[in-house]
Protein backbone atom coordinates (compact mmCIF):
# COMPACT_ATOMS: atom_id res chain seq x y z
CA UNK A 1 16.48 8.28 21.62
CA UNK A 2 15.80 10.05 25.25
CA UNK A 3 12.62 12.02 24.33
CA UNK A 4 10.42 11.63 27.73
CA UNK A 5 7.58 10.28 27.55
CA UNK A 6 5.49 13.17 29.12
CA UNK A 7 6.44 14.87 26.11
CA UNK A 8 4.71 13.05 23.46
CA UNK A 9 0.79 13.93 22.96
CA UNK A 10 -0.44 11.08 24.37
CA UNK A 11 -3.39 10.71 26.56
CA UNK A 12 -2.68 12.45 30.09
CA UNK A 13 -4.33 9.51 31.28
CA UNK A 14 -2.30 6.89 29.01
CA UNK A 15 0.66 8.84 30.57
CA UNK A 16 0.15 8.33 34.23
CA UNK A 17 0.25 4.61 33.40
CA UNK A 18 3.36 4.74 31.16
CA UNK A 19 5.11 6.31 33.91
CA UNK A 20 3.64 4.21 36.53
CA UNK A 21 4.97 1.25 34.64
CA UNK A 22 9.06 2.46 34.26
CA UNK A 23 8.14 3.61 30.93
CA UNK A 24 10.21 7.05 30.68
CA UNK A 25 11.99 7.99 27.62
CA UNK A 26 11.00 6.62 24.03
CA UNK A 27 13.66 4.52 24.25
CA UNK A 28 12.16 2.40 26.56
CA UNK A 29 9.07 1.80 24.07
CA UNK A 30 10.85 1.00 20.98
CA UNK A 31 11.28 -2.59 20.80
CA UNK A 32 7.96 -3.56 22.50
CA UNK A 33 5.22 -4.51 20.66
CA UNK A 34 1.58 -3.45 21.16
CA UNK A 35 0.03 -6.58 23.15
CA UNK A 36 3.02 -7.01 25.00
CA UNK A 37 3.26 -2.91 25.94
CA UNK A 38 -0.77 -3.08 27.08
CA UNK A 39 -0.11 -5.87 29.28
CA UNK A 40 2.64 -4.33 30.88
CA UNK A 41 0.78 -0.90 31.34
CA UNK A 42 -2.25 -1.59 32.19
CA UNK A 43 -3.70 -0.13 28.70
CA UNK A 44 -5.97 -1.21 26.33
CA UNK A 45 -4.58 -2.46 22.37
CA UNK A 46 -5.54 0.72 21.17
CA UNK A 47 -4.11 2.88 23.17
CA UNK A 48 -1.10 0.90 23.14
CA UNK A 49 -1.20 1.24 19.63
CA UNK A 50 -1.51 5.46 19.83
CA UNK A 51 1.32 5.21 21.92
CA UNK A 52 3.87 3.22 19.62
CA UNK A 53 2.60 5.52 16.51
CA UNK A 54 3.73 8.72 18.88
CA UNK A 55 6.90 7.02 19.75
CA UNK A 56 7.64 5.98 16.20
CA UNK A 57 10.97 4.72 16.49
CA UNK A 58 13.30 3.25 13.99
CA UNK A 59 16.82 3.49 15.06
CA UNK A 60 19.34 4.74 12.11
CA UNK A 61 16.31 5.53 9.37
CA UNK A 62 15.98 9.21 10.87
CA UNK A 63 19.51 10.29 10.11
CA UNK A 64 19.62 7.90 6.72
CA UNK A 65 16.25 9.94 5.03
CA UNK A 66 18.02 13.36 6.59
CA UNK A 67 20.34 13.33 4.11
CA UNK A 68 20.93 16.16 1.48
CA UNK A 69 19.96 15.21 -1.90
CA UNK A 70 20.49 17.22 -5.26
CA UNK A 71 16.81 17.18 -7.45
CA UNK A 72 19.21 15.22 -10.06
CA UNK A 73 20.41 12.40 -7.72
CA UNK A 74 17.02 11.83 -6.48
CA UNK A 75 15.81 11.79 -10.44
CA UNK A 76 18.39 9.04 -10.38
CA UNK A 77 17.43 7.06 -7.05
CA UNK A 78 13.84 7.10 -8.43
CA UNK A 79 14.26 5.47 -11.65
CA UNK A 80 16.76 2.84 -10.64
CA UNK A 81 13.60 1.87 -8.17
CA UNK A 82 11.69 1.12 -11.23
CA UNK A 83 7.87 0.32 -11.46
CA UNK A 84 5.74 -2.26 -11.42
CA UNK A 85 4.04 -2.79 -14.98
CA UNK A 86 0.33 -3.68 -14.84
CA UNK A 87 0.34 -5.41 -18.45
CA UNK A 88 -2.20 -2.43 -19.41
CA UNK A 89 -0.15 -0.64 -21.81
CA UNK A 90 -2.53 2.66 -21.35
CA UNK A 91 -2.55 2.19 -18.04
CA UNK A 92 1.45 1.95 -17.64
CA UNK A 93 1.55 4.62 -19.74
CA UNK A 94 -0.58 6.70 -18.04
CA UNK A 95 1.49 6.28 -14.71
CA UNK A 96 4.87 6.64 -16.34
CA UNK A 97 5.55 3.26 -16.71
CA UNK A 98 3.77 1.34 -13.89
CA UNK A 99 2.89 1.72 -10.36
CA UNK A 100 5.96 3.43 -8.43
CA UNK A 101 7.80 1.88 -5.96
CA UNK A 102 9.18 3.81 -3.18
CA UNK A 103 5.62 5.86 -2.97
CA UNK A 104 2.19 5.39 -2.13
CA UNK A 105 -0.61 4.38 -4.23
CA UNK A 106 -4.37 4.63 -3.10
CA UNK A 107 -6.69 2.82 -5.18
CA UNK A 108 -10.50 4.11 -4.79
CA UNK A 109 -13.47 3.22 -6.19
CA UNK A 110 -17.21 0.98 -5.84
CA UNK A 111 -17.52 -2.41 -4.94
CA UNK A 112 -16.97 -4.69 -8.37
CA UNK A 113 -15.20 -1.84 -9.86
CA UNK A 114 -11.88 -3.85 -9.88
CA UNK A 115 -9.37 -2.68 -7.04
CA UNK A 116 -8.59 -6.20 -5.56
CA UNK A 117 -8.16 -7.77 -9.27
CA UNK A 118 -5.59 -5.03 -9.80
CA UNK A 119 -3.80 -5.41 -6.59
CA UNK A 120 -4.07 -9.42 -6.81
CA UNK A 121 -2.11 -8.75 -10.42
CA UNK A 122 0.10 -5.90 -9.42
CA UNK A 123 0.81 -8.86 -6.34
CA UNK A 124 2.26 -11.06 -9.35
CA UNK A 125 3.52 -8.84 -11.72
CA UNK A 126 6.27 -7.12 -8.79
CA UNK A 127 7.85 -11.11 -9.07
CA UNK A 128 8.78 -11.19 -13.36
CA UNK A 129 12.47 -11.39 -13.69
CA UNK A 130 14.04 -8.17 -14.30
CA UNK A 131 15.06 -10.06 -17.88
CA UNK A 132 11.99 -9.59 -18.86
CA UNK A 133 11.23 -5.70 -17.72
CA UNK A 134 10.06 -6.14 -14.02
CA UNK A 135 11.56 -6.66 -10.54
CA UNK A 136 11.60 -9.93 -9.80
CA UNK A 137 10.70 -9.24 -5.86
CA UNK A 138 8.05 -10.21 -3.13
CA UNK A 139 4.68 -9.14 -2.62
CA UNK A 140 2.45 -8.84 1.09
CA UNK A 141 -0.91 -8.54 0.41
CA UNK A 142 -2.51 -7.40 3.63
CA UNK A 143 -6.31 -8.59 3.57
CA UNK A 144 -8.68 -6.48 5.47
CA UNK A 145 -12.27 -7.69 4.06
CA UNK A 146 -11.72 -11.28 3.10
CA UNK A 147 -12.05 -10.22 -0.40
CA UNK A 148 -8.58 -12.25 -1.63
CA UNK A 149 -9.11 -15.25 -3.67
CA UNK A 150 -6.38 -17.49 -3.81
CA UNK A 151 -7.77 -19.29 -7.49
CA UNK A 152 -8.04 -16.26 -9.11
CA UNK A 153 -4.12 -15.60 -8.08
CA UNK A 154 -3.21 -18.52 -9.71
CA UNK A 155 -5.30 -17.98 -12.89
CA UNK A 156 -3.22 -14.71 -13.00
CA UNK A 157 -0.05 -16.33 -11.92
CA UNK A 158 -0.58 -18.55 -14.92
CA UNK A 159 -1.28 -15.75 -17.46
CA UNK A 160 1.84 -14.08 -16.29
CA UNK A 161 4.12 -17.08 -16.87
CA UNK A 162 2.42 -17.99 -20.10
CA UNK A 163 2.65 -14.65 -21.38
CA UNK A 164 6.72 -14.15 -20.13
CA UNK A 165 6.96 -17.42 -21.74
CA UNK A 166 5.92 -15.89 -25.31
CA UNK A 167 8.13 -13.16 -24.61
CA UNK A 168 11.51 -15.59 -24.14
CA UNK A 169 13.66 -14.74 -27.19
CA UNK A 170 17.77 -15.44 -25.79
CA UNK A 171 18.95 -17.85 -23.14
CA UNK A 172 18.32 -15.54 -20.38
CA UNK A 173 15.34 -14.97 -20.40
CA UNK A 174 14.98 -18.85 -21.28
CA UNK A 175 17.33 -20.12 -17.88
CA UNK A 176 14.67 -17.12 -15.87
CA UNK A 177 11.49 -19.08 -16.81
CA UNK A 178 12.60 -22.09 -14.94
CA UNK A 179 12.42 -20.11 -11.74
CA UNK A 180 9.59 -18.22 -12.57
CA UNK A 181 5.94 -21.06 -12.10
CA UNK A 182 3.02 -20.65 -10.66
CA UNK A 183 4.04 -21.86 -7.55
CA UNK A 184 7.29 -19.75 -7.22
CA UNK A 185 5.07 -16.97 -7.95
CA UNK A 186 2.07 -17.92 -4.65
CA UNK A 187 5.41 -18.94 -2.63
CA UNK A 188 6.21 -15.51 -2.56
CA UNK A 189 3.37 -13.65 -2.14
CA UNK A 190 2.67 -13.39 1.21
CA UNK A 191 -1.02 -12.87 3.10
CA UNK A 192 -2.17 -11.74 6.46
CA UNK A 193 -5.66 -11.64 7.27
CA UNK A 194 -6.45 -8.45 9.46
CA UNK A 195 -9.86 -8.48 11.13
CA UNK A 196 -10.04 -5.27 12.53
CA UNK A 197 -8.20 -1.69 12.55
CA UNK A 198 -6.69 -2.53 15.88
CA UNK A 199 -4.99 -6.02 14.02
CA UNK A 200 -4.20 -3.73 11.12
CA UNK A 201 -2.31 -0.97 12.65
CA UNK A 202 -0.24 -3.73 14.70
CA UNK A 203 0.57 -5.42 11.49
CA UNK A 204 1.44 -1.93 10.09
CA UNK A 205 3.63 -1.53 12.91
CA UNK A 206 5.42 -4.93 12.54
CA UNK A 207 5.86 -4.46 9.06
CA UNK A 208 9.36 -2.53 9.55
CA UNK A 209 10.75 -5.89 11.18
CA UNK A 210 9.19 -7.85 8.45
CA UNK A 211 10.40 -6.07 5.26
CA UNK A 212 13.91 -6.57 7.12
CA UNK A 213 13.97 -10.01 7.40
CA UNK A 214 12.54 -10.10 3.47
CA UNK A 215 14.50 -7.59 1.84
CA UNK A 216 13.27 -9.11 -1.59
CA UNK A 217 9.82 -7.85 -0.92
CA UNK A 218 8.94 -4.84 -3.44
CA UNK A 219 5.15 -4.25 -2.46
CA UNK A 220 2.88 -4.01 -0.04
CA UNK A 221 -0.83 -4.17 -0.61
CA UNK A 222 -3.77 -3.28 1.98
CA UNK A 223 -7.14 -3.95 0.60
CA UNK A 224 -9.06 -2.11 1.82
CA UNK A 225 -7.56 0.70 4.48
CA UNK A 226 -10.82 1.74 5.02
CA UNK A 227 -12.89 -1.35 5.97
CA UNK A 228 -11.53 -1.30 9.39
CA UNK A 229 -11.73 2.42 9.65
CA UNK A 230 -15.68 2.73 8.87
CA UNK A 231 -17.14 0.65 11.49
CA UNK A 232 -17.37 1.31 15.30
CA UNK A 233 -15.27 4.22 15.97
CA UNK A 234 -17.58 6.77 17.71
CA UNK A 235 -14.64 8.90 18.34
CA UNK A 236 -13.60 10.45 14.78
CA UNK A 237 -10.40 12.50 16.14
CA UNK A 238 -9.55 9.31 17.42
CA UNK A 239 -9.53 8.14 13.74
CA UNK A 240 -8.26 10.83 12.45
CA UNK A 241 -4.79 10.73 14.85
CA UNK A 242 -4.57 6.90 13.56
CA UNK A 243 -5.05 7.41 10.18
CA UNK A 244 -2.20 10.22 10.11
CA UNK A 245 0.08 7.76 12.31
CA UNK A 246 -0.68 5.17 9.52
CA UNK A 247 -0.07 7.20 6.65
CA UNK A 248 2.92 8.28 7.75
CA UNK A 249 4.29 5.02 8.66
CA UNK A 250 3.47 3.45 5.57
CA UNK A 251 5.40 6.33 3.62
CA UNK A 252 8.51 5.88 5.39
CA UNK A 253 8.09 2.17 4.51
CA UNK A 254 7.68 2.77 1.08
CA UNK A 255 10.75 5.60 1.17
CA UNK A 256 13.01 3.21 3.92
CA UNK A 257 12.55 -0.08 1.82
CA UNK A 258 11.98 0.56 -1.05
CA UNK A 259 8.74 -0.73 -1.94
CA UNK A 260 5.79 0.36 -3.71
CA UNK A 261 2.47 0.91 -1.59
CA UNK A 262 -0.78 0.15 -2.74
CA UNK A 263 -3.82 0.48 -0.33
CA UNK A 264 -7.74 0.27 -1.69
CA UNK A 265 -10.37 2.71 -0.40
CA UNK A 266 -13.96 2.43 -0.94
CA UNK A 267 -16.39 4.97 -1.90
CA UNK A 268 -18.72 6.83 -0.23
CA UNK A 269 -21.79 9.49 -0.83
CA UNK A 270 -20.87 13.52 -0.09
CA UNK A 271 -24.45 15.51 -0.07
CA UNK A 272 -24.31 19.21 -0.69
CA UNK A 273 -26.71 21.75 -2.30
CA UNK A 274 -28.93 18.91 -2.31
CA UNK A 275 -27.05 16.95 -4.79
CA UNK A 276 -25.04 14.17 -4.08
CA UNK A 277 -21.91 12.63 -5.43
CA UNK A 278 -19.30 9.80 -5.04
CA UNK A 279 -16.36 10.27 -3.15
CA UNK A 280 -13.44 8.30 -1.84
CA UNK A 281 -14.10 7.51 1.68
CA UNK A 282 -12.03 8.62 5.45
CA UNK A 283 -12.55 11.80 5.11
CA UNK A 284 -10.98 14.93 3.26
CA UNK A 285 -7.78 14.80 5.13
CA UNK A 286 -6.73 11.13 4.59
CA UNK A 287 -7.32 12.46 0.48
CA UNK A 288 -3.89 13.85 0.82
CA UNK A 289 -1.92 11.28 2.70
CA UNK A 290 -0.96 9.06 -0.51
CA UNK A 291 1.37 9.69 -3.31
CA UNK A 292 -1.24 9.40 -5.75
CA UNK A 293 -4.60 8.31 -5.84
CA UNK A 294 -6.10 6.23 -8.56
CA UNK A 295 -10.12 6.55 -8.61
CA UNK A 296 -11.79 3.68 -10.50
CA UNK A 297 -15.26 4.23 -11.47
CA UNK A 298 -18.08 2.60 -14.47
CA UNK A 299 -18.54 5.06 -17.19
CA UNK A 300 -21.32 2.85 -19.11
CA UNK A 301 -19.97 -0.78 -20.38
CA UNK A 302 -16.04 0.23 -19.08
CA UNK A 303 -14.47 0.55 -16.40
CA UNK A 304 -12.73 4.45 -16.21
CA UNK A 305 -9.24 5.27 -14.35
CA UNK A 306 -9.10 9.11 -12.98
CA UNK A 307 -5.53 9.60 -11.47
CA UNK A 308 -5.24 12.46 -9.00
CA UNK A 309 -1.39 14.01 -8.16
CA UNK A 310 -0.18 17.13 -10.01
CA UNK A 311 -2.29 16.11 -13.38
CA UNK A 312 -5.83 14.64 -14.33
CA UNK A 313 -5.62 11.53 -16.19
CA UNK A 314 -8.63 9.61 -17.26
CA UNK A 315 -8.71 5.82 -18.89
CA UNK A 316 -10.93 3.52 -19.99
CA UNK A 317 -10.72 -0.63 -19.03
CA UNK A 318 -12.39 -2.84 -20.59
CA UNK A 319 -15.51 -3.83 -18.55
CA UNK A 320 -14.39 -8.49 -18.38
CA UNK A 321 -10.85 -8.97 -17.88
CA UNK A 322 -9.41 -12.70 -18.00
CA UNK A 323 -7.18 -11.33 -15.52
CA UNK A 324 -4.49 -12.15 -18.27
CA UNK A 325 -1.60 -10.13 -19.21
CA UNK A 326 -2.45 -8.66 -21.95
CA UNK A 327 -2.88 -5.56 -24.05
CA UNK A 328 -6.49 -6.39 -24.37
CA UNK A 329 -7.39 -4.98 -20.57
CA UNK A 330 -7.51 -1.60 -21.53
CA UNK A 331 -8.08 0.57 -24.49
CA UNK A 332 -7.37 4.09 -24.83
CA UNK A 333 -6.00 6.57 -21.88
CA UNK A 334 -6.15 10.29 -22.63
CA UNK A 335 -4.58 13.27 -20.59
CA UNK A 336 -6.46 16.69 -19.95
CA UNK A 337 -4.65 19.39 -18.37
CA UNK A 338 -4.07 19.97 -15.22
CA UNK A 339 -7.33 20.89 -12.54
């Protein structure tokens, strides 16, 4: 890759310093890292961040994803990804089957609602043995608000294996519970604590290397994408570029490697005509940068599942869950026609 530098629309500023530094094509940018590129030109994290989003460089995924593909071979490609089941048989049904890998899921709704229970589940579900209807991959859960709790991953761990354990009806399914224990299940679930949007988009950026050297890994979680992204940022353009340069990143992981995407968004108040009214937070724009976007809200004593793509679905969940995997988490999902 020979793109200069001074092409990119980075920061005249930000450029000046690049150059300054010996930093003249985008090749010279693509194997440093953001701490060790702001050391090295004199810039700050963030703007070392900016930077490496601009450059965006993966060597040999370009001309892999430019590839010509009939509508029927990607059909194909997509259901030999599979899904990750939820154990909510309205809810998998609602979504086709489970949550999609190879696409990006946001996950919206109030605090309490239920967004990190689902991703801590979805977390253990991606590792049941395909014997038994699921993937039997990795999970990185990327932790933005402190809100994971490692107990309540084993009490679902636990529900998992006791419920693929009533499930075991031939040998192979009986020689796959061996491997599949609570602790098989936390030793491959894998958490990084992110304290601020600066951390996250690093780790975001890393994440290419990371999925390489753990090909097994079939989801990534961030909960929540937009706790770093609501607090001390004066500059909203600013946000805006980064959230774009995020998005995008994290679909080309999804596409590149093959793993399912599922970032949490919290909710936040839109006023008009003097009446107000929940919406997902980050703005309109950043409503459009997932795959699909699940919006969790209370509707009375349950919990109710709007899904936004080409279709409306709506769902109800029952208001306690034991976190188990069972039937008993949701009730009845219903479609309506498209809005």
């Amino acid at each position: 890759m020979q793109r200069d530098v001074s092409s990119y629309a980075i920061a005249p500023s930000v450029k000046v310093k690049l150059l300054n530094a010996g930093f003249l094509s985008a090749a010279d940018l693509c194997d440093l890292r953001p701490l060790q590129l702001s050391k090295e030109a004199c810039i700050s994290q963030e703007e070392a961040v900016e930077v490496l989003q601009a450059v965006r460089c993966e060597p040999g995924q370009e001309r892999a994803a430019a590839g010509r593909l009939t509508a029927l071979e990607l059909l194909g490609r997509e259901q030999e990804l599979g899904t990750i089941v939820t154990f909510c048989s309205a809810l998998d049904m609602a979504l086709g089957g489970g949550m999609p890998v190879g696409k990006t899921t946001e996950v919206c709704g109030a605090p309490g609602v239920g967004k990190t229970q689902l991703c801590i589940q979805l977390s253990v579900d991606v590792q049941i043995p395909a014997c038994f209807g699921g993937l039997g991959g990795k999970s990185l859960y990327i932790d933005t608000e402190g809100s994971f709790l490692v107990q309540r991953a084993v009490d679902l761990a636990q529900a998992a294996v006791e419920h693929c354990g009533l499930l075991a009806e031939d040998s192979e399914q009986q020689e796959a519970l061996k491997g599949f224990t609570v602790e098989t299940i936390l030793s491959n679930l894998f958490l990084v604590r992110c304290h601020d949007y600066v951390e996250l988009l690093a780790e975001t950026y890393l994440l290419a290397d990371f999925l390489a050297q753990h090909p097994g890994v079939r989801l990534v979680v961030i909960d929540s994408i937009a706790f770093s992204f609501r607090h001390d940022f004066e500059d909203l353009s600013q946000r805006t570029r980064l959230l774009n340069g995020l998005a995008q990143r994290l679909i080309q992981m999804a596409t590149n490697h093959n793993v399912a995407v599922i970032l949490t968004n919290q909710m936040t108040t839109k006023i008009w005509s003097g009446q107000s009214k929940l919406v997902p937070a980050l703005g309109e724009s950043w409503g459009h940068a997932a795959t699909q976007r699940l919006i969790l809200h209370w509707d009375g004593t349950h919990r109710a599942m709007t899904e936004h793509i080409s279709r409306l679905c709506k769902g109800y969940l029952t208001k306690e869950s034991d976190g188990a995997a069972s039937d008993d988490l949701a009730s009845t999902i219903t479609r309506s026609q498209p809005s």
